[in-house]
C-alpha atoms as a PDB file:
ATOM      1  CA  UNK A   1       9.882   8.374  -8.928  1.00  0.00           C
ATOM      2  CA  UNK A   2      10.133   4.424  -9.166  1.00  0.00           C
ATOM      3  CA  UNK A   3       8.601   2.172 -11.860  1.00  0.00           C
ATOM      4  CA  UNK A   4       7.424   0.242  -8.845  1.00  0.00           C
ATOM      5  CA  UNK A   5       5.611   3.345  -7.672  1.00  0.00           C
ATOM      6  CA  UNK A   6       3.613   3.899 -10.924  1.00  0.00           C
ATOM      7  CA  UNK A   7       2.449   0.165 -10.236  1.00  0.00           C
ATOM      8  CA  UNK A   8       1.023   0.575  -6.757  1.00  0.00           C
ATOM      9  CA  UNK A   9      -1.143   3.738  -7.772  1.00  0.00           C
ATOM     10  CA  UNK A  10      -2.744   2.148 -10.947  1.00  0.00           C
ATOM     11  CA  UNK A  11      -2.744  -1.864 -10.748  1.00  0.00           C
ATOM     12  CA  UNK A  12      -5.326  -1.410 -13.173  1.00  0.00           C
ATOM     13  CA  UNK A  13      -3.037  -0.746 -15.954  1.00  0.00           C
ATOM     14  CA  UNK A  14      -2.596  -2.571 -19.073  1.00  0.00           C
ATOM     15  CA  UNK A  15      -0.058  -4.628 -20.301  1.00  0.00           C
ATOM     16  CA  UNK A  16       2.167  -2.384 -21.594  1.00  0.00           C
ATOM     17  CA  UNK A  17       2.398  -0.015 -18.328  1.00  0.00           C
ATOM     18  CA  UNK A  18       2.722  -3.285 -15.815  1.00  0.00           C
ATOM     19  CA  UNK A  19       5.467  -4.403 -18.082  1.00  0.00           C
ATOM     20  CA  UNK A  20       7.064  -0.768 -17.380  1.00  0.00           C
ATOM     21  CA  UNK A  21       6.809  -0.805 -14.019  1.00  0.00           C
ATOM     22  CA  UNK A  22       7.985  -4.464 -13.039  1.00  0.00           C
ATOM     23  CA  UNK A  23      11.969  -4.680 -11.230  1.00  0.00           C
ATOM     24  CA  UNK A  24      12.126  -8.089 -11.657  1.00  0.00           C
ATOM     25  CA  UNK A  25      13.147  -9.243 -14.923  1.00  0.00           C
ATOM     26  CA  UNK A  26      10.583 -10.452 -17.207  1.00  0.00           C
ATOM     27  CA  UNK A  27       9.540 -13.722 -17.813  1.00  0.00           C
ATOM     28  CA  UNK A  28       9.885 -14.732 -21.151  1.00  0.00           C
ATOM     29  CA  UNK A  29       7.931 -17.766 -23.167  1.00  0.00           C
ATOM     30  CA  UNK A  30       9.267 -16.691 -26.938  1.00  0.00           C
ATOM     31  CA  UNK A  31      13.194 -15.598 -27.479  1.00  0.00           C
ATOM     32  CA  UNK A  32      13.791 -11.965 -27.479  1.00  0.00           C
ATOM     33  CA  UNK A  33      10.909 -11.170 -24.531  1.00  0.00           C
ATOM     34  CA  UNK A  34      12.839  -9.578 -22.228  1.00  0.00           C
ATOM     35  CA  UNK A  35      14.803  -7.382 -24.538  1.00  0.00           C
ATOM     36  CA  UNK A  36      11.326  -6.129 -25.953  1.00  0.00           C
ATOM     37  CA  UNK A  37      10.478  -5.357 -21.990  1.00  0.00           C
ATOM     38  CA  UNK A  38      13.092  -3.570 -21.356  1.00  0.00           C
ATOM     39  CA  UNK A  39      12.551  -1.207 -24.671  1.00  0.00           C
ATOM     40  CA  UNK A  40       8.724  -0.419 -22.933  1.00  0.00           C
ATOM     41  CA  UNK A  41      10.278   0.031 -19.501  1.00  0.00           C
ATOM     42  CA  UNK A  42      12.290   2.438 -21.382  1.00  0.00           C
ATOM     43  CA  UNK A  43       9.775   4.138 -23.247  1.00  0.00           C
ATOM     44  CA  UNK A  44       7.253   4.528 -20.620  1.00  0.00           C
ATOM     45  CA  UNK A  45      10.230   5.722 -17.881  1.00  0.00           C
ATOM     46  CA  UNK A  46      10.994   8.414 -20.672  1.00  0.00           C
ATOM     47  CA  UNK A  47       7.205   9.471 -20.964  1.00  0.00           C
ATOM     48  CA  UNK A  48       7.072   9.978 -16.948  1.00  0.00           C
ATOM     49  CA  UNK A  49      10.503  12.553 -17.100  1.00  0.00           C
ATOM     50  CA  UNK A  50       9.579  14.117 -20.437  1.00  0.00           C
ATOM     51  CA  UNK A  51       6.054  15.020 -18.523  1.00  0.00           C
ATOM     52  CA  UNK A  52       7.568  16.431 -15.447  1.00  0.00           C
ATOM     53  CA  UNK A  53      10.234  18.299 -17.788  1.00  0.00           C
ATOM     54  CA  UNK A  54       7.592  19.290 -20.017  1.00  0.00           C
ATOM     55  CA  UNK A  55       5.601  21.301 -16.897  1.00  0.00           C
ATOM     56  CA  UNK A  56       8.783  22.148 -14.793  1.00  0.00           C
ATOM     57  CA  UNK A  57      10.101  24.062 -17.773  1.00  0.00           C
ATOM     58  CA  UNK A  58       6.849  26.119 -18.539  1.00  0.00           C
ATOM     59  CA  UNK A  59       6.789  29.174 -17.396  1.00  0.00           C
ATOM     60  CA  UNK A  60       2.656  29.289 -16.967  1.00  0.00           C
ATOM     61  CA  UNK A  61       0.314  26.278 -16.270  1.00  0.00           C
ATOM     62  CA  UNK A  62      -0.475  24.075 -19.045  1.00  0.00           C
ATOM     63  CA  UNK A  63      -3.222  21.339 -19.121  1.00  0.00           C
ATOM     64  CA  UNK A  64      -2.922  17.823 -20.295  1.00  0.00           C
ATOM     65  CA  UNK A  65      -3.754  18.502 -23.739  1.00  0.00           C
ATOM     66  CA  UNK A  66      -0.602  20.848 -24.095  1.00  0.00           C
ATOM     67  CA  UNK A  67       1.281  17.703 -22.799  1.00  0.00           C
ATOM     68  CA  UNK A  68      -0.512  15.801 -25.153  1.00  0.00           C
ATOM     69  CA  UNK A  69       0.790  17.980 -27.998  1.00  0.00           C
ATOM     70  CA  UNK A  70       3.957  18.590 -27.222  1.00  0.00           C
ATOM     71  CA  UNK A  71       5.146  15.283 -26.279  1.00  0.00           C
ATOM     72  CA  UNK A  72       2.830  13.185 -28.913  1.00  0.00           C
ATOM     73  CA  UNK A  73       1.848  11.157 -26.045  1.00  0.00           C
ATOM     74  CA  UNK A  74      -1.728   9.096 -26.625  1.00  0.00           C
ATOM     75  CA  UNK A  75      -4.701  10.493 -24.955  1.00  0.00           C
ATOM     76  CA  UNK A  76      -4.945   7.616 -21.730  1.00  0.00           C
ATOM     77  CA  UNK A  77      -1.280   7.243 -21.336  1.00  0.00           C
ATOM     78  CA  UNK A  78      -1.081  11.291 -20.921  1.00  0.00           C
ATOM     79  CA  UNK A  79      -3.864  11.193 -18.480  1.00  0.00           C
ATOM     80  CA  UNK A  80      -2.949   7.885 -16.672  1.00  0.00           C
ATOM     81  CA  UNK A  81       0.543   9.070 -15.975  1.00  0.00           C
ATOM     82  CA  UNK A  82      -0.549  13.189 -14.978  1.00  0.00           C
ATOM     83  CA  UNK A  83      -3.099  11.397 -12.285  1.00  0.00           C
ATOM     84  CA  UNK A  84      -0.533   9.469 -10.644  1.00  0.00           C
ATOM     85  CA  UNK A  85       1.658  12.414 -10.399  1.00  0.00           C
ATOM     86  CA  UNK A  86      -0.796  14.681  -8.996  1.00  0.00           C
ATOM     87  CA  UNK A  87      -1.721  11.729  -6.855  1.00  0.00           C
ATOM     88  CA  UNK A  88       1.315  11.643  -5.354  1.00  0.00           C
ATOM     89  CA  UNK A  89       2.223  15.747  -5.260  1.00  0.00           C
ATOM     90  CA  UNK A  90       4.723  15.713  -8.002  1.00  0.00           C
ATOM     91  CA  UNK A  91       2.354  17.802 -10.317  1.00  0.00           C
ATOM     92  CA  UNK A  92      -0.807  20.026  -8.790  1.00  0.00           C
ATOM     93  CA  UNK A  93      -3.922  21.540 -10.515  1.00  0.00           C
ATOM     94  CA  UNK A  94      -4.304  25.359 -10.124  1.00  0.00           C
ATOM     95  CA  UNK A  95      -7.072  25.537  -7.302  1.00  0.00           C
ATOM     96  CA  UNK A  96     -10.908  25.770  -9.169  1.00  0.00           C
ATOM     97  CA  UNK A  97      -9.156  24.630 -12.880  1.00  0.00           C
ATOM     98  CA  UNK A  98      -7.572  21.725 -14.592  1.00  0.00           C
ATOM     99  CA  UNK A  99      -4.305  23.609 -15.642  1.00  0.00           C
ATOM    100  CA  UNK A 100      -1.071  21.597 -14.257  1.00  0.00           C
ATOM    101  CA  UNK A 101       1.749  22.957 -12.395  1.00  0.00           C
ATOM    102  CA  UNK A 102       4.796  21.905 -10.258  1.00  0.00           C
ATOM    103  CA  UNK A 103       3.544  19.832  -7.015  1.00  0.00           C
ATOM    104  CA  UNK A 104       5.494  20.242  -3.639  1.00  0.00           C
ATOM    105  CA  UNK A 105       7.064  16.833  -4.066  1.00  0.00           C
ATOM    106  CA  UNK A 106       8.796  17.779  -7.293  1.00  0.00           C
ATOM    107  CA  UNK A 107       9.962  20.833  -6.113  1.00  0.00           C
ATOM    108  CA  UNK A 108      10.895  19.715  -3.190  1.00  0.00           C
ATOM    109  CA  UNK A 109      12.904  16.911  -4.911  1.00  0.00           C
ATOM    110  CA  UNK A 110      14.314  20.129  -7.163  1.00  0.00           C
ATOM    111  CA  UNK A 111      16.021  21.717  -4.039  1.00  0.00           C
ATOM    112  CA  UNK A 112      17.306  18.722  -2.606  1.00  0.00           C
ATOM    113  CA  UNK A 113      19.052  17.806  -5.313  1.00  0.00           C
ATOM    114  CA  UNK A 114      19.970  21.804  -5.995  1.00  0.00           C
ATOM    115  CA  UNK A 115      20.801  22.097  -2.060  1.00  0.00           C
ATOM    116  CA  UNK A 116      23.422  19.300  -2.469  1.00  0.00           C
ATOM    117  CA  UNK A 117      24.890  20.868  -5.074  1.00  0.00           C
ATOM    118  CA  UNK A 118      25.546  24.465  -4.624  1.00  0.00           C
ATOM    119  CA  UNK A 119      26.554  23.782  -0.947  1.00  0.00           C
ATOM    120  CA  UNK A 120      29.941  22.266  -1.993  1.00  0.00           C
ATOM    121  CA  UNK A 121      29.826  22.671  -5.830  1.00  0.00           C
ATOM    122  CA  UNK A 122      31.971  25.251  -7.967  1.00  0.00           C
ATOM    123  CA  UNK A 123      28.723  27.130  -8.220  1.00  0.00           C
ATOM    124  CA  UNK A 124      29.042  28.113  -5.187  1.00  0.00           C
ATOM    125  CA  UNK A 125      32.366  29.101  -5.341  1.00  0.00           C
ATOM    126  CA  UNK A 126      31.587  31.388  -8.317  1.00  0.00           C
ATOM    127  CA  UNK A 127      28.925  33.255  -6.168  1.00  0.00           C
ATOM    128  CA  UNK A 128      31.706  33.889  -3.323  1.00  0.00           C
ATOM    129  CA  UNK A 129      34.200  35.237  -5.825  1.00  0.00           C
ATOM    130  CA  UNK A 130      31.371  37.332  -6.961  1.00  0.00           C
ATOM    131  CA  UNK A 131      30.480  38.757  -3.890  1.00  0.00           C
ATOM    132  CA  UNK A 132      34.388  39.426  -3.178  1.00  0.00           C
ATOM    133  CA  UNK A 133      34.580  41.228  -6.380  1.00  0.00           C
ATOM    134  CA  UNK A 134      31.687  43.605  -5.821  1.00  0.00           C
ATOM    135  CA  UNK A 135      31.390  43.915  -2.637  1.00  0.00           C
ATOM    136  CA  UNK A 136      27.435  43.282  -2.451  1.00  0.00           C
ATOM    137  CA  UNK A 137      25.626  40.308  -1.554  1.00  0.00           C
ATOM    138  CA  UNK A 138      24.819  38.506  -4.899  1.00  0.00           C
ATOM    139  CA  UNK A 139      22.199  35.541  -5.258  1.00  0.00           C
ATOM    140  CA  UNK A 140      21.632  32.847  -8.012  1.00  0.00           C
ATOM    141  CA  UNK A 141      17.344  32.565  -8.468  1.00  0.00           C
ATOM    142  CA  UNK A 142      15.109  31.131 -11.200  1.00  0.00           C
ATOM    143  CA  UNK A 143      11.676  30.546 -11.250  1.00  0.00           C
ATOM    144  CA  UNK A 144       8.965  28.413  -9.882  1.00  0.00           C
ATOM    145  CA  UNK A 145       5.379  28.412 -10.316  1.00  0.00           C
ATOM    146  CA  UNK A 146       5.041  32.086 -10.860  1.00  0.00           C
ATOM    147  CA  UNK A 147       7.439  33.058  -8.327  1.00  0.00           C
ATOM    148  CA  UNK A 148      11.292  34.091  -7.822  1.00  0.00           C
ATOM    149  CA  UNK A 149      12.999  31.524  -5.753  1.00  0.00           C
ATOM    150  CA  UNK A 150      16.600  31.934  -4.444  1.00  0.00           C
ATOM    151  CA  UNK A 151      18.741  28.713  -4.868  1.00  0.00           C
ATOM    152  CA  UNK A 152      21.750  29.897  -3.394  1.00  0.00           C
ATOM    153  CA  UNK A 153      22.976  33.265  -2.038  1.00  0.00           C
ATOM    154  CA  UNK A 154      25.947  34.963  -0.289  1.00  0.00           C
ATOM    155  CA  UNK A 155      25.959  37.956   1.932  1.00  0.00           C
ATOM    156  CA  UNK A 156      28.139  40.784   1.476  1.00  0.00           C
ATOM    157  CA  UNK A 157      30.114  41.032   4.980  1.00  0.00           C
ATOM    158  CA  UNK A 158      29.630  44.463   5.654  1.00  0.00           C
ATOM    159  CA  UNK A 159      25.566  44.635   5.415  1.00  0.00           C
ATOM    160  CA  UNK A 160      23.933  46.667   8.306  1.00  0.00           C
ATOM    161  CA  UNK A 161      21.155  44.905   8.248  1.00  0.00           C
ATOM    162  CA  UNK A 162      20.753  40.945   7.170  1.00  0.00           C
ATOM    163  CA  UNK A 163      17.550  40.474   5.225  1.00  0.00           C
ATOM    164  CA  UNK A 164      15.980  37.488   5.640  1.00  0.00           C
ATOM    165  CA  UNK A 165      16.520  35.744   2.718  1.00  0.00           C
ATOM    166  CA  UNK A 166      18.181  32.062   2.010  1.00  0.00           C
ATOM    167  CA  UNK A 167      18.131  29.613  -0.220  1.00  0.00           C
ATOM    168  CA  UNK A 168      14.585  28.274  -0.985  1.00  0.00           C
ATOM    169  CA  UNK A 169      13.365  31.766  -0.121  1.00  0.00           C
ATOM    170  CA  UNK A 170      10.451  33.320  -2.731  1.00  0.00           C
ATOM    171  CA  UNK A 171      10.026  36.690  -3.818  1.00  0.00           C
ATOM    172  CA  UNK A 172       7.335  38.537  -6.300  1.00  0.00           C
ATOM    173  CA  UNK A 173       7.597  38.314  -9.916  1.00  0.00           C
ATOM    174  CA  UNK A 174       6.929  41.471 -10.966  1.00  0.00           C
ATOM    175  CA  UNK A 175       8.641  43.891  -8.912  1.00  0.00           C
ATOM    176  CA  UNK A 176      12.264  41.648  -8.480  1.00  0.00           C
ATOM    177  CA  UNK A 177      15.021  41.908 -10.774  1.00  0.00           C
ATOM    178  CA  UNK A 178      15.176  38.329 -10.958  1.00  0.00           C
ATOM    179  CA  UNK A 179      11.606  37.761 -11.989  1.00  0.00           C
ATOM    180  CA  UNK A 180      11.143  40.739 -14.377  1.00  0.00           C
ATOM    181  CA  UNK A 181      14.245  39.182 -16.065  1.00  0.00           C
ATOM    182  CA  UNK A 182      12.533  35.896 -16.593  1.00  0.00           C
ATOM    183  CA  UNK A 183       9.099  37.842 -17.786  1.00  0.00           C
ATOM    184  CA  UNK A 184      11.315  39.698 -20.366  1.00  0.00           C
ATOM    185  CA  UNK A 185      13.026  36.142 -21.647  1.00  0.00           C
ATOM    186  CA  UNK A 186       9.719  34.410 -21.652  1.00  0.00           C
ATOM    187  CA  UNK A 187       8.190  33.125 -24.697  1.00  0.00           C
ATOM    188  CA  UNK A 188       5.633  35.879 -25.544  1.00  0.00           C
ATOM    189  CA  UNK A 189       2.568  33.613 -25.169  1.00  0.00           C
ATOM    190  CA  UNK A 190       4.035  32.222 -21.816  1.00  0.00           C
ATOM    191  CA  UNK A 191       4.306  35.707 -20.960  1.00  0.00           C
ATOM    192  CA  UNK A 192       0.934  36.425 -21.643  1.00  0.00           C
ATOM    193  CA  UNK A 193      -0.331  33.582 -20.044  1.00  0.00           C
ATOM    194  CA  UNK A 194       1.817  34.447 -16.417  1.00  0.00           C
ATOM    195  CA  UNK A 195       0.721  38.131 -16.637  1.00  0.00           C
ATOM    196  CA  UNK A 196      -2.697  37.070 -16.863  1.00  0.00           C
ATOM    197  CA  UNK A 197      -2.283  34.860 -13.481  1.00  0.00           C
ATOM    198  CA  UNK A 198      -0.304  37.172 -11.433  1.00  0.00           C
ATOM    199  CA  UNK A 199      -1.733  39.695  -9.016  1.00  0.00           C
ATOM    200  CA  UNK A 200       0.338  42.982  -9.850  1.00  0.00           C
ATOM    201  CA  UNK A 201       0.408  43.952  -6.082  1.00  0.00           C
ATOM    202  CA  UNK A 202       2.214  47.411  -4.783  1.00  0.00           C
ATOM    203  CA  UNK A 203       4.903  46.158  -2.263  1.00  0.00           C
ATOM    204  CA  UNK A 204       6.729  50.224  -1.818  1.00  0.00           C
ATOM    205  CA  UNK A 205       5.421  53.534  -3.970  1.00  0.00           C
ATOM    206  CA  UNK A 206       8.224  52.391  -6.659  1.00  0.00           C
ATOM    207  CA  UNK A 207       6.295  48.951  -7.731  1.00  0.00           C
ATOM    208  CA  UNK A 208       5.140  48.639 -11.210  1.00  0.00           C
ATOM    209  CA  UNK A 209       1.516  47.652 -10.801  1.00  0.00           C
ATOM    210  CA  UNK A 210       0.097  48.921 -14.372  1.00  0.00           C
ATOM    211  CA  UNK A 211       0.610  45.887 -17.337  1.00  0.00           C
ATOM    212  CA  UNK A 212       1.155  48.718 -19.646  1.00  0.00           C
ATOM    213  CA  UNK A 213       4.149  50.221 -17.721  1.00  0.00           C
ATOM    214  CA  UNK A 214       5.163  46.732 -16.974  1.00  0.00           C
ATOM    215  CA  UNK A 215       5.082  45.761 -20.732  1.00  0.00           C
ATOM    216  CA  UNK A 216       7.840  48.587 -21.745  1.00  0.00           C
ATOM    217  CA  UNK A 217      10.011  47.306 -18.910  1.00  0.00           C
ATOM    218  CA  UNK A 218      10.308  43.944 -19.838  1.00  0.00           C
ATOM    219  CA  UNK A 219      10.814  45.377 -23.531  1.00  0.00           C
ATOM    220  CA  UNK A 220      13.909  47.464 -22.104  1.00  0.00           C
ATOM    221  CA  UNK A 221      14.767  44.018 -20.568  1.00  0.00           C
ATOM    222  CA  UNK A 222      15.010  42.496 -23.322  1.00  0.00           C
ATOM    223  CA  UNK A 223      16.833  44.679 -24.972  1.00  0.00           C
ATOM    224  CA  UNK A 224      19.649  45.302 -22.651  1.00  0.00           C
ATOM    225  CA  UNK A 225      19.496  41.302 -21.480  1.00  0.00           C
ATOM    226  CA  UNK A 226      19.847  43.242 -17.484  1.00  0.00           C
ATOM    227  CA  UNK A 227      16.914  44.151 -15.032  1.00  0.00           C
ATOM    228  CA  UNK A 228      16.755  46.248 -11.820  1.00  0.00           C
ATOM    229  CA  UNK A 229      14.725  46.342  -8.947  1.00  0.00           C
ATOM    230  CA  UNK A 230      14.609  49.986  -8.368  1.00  0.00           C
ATOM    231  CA  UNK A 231      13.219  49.984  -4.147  1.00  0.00           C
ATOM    232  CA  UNK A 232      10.343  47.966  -6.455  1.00  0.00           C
ATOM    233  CA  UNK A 233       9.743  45.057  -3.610  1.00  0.00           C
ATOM    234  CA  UNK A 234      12.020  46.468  -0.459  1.00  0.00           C
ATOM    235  CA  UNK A 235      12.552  49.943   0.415  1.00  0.00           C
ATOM    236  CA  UNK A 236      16.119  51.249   0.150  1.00  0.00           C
ATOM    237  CA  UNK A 237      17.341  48.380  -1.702  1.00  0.00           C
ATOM    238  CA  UNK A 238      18.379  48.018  -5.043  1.00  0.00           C
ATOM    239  CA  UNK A 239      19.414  45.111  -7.465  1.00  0.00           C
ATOM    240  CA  UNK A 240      20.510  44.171 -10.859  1.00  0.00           C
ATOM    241  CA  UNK A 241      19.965  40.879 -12.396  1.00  0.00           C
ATOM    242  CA  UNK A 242      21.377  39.016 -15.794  1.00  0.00           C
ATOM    243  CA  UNK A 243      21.019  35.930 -17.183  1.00  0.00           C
ATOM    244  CA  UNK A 244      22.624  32.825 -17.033  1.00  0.00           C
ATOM    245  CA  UNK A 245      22.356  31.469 -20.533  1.00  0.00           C
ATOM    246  CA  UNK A 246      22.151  27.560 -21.768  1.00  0.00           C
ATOM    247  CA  UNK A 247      23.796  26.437 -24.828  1.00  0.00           C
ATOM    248  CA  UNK A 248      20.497  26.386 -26.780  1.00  0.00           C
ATOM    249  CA  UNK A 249      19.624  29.898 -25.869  1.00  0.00           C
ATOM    250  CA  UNK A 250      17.613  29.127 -22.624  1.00  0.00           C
ATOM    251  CA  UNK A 251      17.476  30.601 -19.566  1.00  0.00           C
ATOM    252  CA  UNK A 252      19.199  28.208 -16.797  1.00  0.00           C
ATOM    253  CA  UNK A 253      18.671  30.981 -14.268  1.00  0.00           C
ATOM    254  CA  UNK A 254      19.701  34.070 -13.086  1.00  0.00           C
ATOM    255  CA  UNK A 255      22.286  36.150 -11.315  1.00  0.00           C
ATOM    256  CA  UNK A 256      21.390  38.975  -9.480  1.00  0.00           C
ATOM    257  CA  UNK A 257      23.320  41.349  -7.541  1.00  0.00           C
ATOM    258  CA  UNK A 258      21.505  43.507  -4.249  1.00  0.00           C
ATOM    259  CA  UNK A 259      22.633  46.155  -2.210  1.00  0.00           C
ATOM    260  CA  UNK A 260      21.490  49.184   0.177  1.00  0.00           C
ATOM    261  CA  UNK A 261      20.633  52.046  -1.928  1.00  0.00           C
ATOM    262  CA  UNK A 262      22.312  54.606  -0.260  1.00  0.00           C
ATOM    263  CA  UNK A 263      25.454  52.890  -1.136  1.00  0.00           C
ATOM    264  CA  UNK A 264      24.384  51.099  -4.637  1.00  0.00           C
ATOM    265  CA  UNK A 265      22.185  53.190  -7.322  1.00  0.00           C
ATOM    266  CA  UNK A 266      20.956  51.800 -10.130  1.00  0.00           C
ATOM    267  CA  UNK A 267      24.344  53.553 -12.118  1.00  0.00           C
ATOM    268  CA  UNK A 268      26.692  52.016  -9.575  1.00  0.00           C
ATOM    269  CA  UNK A 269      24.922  48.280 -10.210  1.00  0.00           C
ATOM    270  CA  UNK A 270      25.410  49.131 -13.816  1.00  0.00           C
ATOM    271  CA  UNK A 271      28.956  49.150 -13.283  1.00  0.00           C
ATOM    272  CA  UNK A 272      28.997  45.838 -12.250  1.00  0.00           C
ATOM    273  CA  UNK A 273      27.427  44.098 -15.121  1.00  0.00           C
ATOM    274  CA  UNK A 274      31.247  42.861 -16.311  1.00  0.00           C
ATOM    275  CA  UNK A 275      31.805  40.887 -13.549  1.00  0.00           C
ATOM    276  CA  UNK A 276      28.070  40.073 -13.049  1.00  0.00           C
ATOM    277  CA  UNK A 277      28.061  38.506 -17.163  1.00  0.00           C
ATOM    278  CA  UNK A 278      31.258  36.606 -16.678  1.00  0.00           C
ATOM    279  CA  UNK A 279      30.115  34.829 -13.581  1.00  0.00           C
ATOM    280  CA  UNK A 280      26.913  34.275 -15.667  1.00  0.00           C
ATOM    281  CA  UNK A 281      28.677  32.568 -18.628  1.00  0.00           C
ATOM    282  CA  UNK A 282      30.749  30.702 -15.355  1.00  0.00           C
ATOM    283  CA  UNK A 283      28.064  29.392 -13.922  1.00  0.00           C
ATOM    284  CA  UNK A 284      25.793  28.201 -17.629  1.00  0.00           C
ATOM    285  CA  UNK A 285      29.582  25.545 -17.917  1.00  0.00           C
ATOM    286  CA  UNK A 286      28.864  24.549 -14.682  1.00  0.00           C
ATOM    287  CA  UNK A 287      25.696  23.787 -14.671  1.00  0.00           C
ATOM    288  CA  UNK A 288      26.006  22.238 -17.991  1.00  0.00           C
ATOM    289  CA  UNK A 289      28.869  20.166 -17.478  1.00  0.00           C
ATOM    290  CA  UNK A 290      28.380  16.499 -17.461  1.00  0.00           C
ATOM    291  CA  UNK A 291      30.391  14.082 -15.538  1.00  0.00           C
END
């Protein structure tokens, strides 16, 4: 997003906003104008990322008086700027209600940026040595809009069958490894709040389509900090998923581990959680490091 875009879709701003979104530097009539200018270009740039943070990082929609809340924003600036993004794709409404979440611009801007990084970044690298150690193809997800999505993955050499899966690539919530990790780590009112939007739909016999039964796996989730996929979304295959752990006790995303069950159970992917937890704590200095 550009200042100058904010501009274009409301010339009907006031002051303060047209100050923001001005490139040229500001004409000044009383000493110490332009320094002021800058301070509001500032403040009003901040506003715009805080509010795209503030819905990328929730794990359910949210309407504008959550966003209102949480970033003590006033009541027409909070509404001014969410229009514009919406506007423009970068946010959406939930079809028939108000409640935000990410637009395809935003996410779209997400995995470009994500793209040009794992392709040639040590992330990348991690997930190869990975793969070498186990043996299985091994994937790094996280999640978007209520569903898994794969932002980079590696394929074991010696898989019978490729699955169609690549980076970008979406998968249920509730019956992946992946997904049911990031239920489990949830909040507990964003938890609520997704299970009440999600459609708990049988993909094989093994999916978990009661909340109930669904409930004491993510509690056993939780617990352990490691998830399976038992043959819950694909038939015959299994996974195992941990998380990849910020600083501040978030979850960045997560690393999940697949293979054919006839040569992975659930006890063999077990075995693996060493190597899968110390490529996790790899990857959270990596994608925490700043240049």
């Amino acid at each position: 997003m550009t200042a100058s875009m904010i501009l274009r879709a409301r010339s009907g701003a006031k002051d303060d906003a047209r100050d923001l979104v001005q490139d040229r530097p500001a004409r000044t009539s009383a000493r110490g104008r332009p320094a002021e200018r800058r301070a509001e270009k500032l403040s009003v740039t901040a506003r715009s990322f805080a509010i795209l943070e503030h819905v990328a990082r929730s794990r359910a929609p949210i309407d504008v008086l959550d966003i209102m809340t949480a970033l003590k924003l006033p009541k027409a600036t909070a509404y001014r700027l969410v229009d514009w993004f919406v506007c423009q794709g970068y946010l959406r409404r939930e079809a028939g209600r108000k409640r935000l979440i990410v637009g395809p611009k935003l996410t779209n801007l997400a995995f470009g940026v994500l793209g040009a990084t794992m392709e040639n970044a040590a992330a990348h690298v991690v997930l190869q040595r990975l793969v070498q150690t186990v043996g299985e193809t091994c994937n790094i997800g996280t999640l978007i809009n209520g569903e898994v999505v794969y932002l980079d993955r590696v394929e074991a050499d010696h898989w019978p069958l490729r699955l169609q899966f690549a980076s970008g690539s979406r998968v249920p919530l509730h019956c992946s490894a992946i997904g049911k990790l990031f239920l489990a780590l949830a909040p507990a009112l964003r938890r609520r709040r997704v299970l009440q939007s999600i459609e708990l739909k049988a993909h094989t016999e093994h999916t978990i389509v009661s909340l109930d039964a669904l409930d004491a796996e993510l509690k056993a989730i939780r617990k352990e900090q490691v998830s399976y996929d038992r043959e819950e979304f694909l038939i015959g295959v299994v996974c195992a998923a941990v998380p990849v752990i910020g600083r501040n006790g978030e979850i960045l995303a997560a690393l999940a581990i697949q293979g054919p069950q006839v040569r992975m159970s659930v006890d063999d992917a077990r075995a693996h959680l060493p190597a899968l937890r110390r490529a996790a704590r790899d990857l959270a200095e990596i994608f925490q490091t700043k240049d």
